[in-house]
N, C-alpha and C. Protein backbone atom coordinates (compact mmCIF):
# COMPACT_ATOMS: atom_id res chain seq x y z
N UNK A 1 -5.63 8.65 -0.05
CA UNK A 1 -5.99 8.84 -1.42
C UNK A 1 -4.76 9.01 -2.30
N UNK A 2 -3.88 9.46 -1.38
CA UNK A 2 -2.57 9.83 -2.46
C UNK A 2 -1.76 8.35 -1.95
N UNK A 3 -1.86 7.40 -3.44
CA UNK A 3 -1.45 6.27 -2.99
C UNK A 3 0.33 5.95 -3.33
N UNK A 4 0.97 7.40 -3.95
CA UNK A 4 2.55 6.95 -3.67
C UNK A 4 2.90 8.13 -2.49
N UNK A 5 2.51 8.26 -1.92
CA UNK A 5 2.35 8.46 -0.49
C UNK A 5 2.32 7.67 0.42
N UNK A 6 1.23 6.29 0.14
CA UNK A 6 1.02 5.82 1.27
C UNK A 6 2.39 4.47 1.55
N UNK A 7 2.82 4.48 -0.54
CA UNK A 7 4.05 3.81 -0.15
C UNK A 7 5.25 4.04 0.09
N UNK A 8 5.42 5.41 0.83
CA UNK A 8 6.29 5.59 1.43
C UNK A 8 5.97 5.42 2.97
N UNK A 9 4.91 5.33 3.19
CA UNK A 9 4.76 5.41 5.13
C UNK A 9 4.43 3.88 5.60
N UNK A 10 3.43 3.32 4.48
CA UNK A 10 2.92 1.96 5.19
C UNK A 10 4.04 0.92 4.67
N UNK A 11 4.46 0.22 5.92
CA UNK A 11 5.15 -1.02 5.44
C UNK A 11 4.85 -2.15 5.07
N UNK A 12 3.46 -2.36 5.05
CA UNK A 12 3.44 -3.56 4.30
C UNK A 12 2.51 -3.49 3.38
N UNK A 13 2.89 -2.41 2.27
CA UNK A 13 2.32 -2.25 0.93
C UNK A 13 3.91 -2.57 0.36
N UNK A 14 3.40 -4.20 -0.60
CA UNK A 14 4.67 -4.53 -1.74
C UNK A 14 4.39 -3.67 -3.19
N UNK A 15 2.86 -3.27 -3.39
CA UNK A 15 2.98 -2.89 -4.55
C UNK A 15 1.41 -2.14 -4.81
N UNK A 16 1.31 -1.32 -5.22
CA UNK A 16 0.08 -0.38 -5.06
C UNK A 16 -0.22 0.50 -6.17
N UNK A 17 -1.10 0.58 -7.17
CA UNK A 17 -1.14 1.22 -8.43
C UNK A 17 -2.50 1.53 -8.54
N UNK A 18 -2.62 2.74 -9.47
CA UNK A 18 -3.97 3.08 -9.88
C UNK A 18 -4.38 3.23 -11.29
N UNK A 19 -4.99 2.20 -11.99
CA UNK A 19 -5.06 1.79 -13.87
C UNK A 19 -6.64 2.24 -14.08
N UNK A 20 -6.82 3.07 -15.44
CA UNK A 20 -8.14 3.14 -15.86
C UNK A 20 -8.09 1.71 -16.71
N UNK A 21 -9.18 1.07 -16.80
CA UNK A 21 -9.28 -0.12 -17.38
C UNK A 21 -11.42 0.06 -17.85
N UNK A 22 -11.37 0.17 -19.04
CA UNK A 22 -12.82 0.19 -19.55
C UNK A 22 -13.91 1.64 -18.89
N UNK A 23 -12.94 2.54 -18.31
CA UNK A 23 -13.05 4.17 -18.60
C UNK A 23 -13.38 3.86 -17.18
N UNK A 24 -12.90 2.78 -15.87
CA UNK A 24 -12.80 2.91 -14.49
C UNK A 24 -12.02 2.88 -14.41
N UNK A 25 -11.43 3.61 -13.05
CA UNK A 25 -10.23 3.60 -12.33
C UNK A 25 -10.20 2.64 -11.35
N UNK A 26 -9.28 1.98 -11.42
CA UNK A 26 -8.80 0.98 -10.96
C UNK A 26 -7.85 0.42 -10.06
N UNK A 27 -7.85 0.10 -8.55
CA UNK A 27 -6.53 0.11 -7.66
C UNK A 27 -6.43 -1.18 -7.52
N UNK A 28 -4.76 -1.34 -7.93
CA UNK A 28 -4.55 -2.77 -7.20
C UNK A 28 -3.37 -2.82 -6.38
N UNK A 29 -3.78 -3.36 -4.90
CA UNK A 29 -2.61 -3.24 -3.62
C UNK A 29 -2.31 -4.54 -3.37
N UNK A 30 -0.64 -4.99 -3.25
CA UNK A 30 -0.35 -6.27 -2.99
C UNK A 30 0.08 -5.85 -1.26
N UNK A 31 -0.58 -6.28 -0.38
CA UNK A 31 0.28 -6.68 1.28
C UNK A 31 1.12 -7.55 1.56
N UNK A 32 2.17 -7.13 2.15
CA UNK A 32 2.90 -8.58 2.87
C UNK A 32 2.18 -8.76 3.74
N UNK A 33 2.43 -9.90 3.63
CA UNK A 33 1.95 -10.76 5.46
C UNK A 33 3.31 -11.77 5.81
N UNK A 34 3.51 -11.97 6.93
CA UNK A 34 4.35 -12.07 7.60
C UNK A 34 4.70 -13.73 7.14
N UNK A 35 5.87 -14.08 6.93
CA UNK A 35 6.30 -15.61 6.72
C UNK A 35 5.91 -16.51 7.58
N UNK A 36 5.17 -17.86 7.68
CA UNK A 36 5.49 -18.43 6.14
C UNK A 36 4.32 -18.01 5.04
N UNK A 37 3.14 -17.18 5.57
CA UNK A 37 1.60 -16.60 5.25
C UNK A 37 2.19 -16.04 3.87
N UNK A 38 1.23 -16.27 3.04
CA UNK A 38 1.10 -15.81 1.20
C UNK A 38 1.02 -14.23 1.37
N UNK A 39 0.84 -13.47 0.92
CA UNK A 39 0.59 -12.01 0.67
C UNK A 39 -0.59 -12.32 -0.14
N UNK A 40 -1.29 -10.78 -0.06
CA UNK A 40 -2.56 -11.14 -0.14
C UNK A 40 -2.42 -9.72 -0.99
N UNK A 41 -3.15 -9.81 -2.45
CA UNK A 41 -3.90 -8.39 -3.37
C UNK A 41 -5.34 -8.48 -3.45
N UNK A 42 -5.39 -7.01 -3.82
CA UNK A 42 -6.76 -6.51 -3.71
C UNK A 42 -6.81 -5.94 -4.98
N UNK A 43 -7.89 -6.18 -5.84
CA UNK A 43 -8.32 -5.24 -6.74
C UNK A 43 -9.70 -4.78 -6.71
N UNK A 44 -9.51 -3.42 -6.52
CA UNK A 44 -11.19 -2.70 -5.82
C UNK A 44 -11.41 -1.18 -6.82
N UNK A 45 -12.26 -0.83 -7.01
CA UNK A 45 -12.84 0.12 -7.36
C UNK A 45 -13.01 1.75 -5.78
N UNK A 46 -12.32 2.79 -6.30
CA UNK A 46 -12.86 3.60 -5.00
C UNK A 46 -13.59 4.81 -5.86
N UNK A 47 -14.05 5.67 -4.51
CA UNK A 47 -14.67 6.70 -5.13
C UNK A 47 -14.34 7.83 -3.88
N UNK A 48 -14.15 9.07 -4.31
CA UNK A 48 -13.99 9.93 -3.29
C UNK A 48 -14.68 11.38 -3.53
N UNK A 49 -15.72 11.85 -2.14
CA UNK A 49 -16.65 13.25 -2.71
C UNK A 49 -16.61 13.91 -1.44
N UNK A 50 -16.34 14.88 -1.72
CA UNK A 50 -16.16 16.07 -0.56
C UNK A 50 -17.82 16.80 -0.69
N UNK A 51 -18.11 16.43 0.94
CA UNK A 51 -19.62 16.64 0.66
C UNK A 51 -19.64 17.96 1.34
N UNK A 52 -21.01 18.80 1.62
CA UNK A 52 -21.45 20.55 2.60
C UNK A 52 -22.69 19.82 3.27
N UNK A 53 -22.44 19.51 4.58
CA UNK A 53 -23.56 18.96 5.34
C UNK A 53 -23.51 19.79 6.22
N UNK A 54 -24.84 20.69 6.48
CA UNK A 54 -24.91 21.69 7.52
C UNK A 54 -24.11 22.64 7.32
N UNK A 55 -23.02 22.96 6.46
CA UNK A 55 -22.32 23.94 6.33
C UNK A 55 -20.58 23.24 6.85
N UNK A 56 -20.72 22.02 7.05
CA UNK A 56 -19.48 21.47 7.49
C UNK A 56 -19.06 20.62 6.14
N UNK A 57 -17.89 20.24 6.03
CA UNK A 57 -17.36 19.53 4.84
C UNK A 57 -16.94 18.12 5.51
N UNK A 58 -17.57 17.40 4.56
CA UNK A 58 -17.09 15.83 5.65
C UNK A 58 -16.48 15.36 3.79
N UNK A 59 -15.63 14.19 3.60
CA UNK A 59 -14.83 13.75 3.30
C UNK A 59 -15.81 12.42 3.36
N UNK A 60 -15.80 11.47 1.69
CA UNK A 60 -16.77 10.38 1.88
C UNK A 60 -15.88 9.92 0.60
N UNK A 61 -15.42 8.25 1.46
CA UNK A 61 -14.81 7.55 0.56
C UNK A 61 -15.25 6.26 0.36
N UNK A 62 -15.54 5.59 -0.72
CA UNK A 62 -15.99 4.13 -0.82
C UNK A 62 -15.53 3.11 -1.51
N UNK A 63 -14.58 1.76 -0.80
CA UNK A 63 -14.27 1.11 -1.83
C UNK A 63 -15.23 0.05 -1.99
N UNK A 64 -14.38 -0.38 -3.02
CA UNK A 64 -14.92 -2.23 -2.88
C UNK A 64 -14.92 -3.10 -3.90
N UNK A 65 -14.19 -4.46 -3.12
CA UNK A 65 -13.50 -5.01 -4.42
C UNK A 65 -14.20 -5.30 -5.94
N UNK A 66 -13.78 -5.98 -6.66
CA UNK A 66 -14.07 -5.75 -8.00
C UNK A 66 -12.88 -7.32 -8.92
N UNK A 67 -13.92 -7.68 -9.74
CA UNK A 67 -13.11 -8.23 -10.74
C UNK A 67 -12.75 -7.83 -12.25
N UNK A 68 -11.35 -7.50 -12.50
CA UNK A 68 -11.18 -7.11 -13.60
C UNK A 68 -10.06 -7.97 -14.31
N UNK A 69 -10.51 -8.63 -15.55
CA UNK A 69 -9.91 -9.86 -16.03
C UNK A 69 -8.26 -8.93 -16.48
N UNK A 70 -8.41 -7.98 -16.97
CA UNK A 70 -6.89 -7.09 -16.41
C UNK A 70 -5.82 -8.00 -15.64
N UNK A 71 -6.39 -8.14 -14.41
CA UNK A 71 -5.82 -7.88 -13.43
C UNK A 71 -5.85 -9.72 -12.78
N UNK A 72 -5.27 -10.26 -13.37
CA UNK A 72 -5.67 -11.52 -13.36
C UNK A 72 -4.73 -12.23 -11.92
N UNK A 73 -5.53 -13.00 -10.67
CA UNK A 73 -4.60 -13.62 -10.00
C UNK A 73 -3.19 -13.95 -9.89
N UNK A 74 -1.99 -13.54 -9.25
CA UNK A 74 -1.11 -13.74 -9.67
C UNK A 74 -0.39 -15.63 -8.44
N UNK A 75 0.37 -16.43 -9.18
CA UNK A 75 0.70 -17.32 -8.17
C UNK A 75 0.92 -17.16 -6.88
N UNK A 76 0.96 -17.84 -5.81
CA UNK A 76 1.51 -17.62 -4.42
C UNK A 76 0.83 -16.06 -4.20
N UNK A 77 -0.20 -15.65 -4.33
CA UNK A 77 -0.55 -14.72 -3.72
C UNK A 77 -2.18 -14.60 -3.67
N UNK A 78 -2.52 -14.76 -2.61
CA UNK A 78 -4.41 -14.89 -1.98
C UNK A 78 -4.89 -13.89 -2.72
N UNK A 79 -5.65 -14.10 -3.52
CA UNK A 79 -6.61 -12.64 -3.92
C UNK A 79 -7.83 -12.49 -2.84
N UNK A 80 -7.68 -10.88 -2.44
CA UNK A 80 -8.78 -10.90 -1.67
C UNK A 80 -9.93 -10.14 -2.34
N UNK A 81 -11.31 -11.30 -2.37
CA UNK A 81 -12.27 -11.32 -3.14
C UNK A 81 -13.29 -10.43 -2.34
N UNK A 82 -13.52 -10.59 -1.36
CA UNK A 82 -14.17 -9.60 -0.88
C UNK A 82 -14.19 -8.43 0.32
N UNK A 83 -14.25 -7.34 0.21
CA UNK A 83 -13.49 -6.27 0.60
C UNK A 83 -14.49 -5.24 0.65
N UNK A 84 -14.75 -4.41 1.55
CA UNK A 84 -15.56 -3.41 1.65
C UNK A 84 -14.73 -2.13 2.51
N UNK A 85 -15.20 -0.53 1.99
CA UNK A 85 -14.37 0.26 3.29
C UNK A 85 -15.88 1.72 2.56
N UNK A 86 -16.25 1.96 4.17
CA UNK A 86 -16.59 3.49 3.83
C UNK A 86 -15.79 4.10 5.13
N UNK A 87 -15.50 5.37 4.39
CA UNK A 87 -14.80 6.04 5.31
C UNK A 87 -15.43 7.26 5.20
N UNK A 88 -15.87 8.40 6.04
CA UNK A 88 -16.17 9.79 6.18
C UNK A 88 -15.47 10.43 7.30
N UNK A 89 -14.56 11.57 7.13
CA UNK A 89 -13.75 12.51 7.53
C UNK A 89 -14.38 13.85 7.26
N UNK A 90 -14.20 14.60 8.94
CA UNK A 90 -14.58 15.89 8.93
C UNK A 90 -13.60 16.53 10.27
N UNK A 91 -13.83 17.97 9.65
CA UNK A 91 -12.73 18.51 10.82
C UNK A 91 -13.65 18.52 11.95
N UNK A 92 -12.55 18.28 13.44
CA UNK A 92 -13.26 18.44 14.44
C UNK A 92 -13.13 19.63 15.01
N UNK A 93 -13.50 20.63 14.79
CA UNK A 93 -13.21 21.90 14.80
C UNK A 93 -12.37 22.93 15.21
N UNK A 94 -11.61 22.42 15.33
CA UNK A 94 -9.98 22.64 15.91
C UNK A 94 -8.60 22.31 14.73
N UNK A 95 -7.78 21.53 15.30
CA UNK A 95 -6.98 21.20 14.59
C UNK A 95 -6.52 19.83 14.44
N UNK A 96 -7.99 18.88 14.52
CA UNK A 96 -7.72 17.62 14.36
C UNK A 96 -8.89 17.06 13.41
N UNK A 97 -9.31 15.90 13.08
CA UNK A 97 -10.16 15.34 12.35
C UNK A 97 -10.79 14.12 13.28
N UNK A 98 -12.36 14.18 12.86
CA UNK A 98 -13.09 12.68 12.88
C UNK A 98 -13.31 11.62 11.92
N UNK A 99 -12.93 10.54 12.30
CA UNK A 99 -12.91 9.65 11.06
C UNK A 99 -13.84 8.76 11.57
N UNK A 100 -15.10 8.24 10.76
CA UNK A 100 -15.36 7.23 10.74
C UNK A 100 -15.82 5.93 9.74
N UNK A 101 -15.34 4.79 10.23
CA UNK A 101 -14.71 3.83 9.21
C UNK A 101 -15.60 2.44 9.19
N UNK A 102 -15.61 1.94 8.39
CA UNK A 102 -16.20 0.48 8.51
C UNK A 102 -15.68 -0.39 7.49
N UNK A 103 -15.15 -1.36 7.90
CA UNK A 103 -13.70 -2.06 7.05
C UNK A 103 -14.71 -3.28 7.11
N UNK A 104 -14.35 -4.02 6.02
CA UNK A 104 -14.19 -6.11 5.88
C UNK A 104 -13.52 -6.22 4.98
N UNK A 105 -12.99 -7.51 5.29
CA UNK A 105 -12.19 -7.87 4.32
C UNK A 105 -12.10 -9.42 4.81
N UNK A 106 -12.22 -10.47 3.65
CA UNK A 106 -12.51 -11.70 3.79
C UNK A 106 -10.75 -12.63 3.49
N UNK A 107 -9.72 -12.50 4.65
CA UNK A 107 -8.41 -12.19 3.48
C UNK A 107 -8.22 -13.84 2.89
N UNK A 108 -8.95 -14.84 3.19
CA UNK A 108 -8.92 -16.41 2.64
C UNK A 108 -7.59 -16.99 3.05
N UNK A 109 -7.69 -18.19 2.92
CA UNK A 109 -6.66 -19.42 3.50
C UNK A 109 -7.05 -19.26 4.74
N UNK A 110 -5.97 -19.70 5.31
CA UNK A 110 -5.93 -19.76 6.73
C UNK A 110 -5.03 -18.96 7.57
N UNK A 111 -5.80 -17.91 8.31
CA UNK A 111 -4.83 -16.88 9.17
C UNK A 111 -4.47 -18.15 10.72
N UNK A 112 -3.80 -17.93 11.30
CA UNK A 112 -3.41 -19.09 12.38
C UNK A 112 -3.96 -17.80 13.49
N UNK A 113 -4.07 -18.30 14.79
CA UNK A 113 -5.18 -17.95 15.68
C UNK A 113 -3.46 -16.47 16.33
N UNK A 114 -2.64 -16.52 16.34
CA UNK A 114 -1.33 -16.10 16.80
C UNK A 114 -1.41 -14.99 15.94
N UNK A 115 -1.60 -14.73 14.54
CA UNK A 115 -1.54 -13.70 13.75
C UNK A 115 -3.17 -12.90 13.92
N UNK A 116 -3.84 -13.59 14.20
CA UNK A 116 -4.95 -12.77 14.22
C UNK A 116 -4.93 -11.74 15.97
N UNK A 117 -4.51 -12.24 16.72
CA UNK A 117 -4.52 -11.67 18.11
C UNK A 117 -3.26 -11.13 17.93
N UNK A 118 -2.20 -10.96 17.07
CA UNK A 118 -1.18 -10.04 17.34
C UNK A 118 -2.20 -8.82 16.12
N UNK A 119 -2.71 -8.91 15.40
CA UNK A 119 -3.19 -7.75 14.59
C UNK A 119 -3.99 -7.02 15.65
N UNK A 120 -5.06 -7.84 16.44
CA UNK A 120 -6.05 -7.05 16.70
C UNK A 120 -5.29 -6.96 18.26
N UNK A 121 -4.00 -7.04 19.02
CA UNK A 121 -3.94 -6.41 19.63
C UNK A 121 -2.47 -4.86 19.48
N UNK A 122 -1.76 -5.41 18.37
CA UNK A 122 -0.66 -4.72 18.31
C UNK A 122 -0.64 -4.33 16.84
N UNK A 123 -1.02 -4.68 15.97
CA UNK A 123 -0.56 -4.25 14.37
C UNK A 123 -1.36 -3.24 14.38
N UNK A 124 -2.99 -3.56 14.75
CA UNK A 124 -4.21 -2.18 14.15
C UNK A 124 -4.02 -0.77 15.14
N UNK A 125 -3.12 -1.35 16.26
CA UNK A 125 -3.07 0.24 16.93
C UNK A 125 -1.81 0.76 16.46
N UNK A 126 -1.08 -0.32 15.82
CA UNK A 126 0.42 0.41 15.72
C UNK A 126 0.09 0.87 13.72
N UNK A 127 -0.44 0.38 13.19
CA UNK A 127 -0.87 0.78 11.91
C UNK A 127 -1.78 2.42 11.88
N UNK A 128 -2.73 2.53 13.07
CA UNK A 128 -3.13 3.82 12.94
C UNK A 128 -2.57 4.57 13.25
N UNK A 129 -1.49 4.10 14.56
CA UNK A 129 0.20 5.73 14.41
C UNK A 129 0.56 5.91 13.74
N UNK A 130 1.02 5.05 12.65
CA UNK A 130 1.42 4.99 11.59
C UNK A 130 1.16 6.18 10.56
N UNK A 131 -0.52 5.84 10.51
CA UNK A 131 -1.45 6.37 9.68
C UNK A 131 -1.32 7.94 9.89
N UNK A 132 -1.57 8.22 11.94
CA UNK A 132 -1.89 9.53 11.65
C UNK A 132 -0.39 10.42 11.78
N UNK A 133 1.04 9.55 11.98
CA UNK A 133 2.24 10.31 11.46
C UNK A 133 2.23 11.08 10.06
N UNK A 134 1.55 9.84 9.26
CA UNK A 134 1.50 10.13 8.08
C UNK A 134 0.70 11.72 7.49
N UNK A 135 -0.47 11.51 8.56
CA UNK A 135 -1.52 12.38 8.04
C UNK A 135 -0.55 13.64 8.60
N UNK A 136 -0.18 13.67 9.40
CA UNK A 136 0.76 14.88 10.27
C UNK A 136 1.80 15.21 8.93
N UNK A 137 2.51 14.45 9.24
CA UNK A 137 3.71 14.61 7.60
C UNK A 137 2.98 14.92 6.12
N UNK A 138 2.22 14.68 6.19
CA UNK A 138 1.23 15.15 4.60
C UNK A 138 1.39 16.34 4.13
N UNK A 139 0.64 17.38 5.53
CA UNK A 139 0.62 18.99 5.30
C UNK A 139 2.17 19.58 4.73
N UNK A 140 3.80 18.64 5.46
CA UNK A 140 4.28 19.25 5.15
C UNK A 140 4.77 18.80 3.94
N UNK A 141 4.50 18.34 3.05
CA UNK A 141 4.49 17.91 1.77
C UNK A 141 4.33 18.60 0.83
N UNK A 142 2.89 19.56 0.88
CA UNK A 142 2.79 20.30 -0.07
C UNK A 142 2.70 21.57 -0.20
């Protein structure tokens, strides 16, 4: 949620901002993707509510993309048109968290069959160390 945060940990955020535009808030994230592949932005709408279920606090986040003439296609770079994420976080009663997630994302052109089997065997596990270094380094932040 704290997105100049996340561009200090994730490496392949080129550019990541949050604009009210017509009294919504508004995120737009540019990714690298790896040469000779375009980079790919997102412009999505989120929402975030700290819910009391049973007396436990779970964490409920929802994006999903969005067109805002704002935010208009830029050259050499894939807009990704459709995009979905819910996420809900709760402590697991100790000193760790449960997350659970449900991602799409439609990223267009053509991914080559080599980039898709290095993501889903090496980028998405090495992106969630990533993630939960981050979440580790957070606390001592503030």
């Amino acid at each position: 949620m704290d997105l100049d945060f996340r561009k200090q940990w994730d490496q392949y955020v080129k550019e990541l901002y949050e604009k009210t535009y017509n009294g919504e808030k508004i995120i737009y994230w540019e990714v690298k993707y790896p040469f000779p592949l375009s980079n790919r932005d997102y412009v999505y709408i989120r929402e975030c509510q700290e819910m009391d279920f049973d007396g436990r606090k779970i964490w409920v986040v929802l994006a999903q993309s969005v067109s805002v003439p704002q935010c208009p296609e830029k050259p050499g770079i894939i807009r990704v048109k459709s995009y979905k994420q819910s996420l809900a976080i709760e402590s697991d009663g100790k000193t760790g968290s449960k997350v659970y997630m449900y991602y799409f994302d439609n990223p267009g052109g053509m991914i080559p069959s080599w980039l898709v089997n290095w993501a889903a065997k090496s980028g998405v596990p090495a992106f969630l160390k990533d993630m939960q270094k981050a979440c580790c380094n957070y606390s001592k932040r503030t």
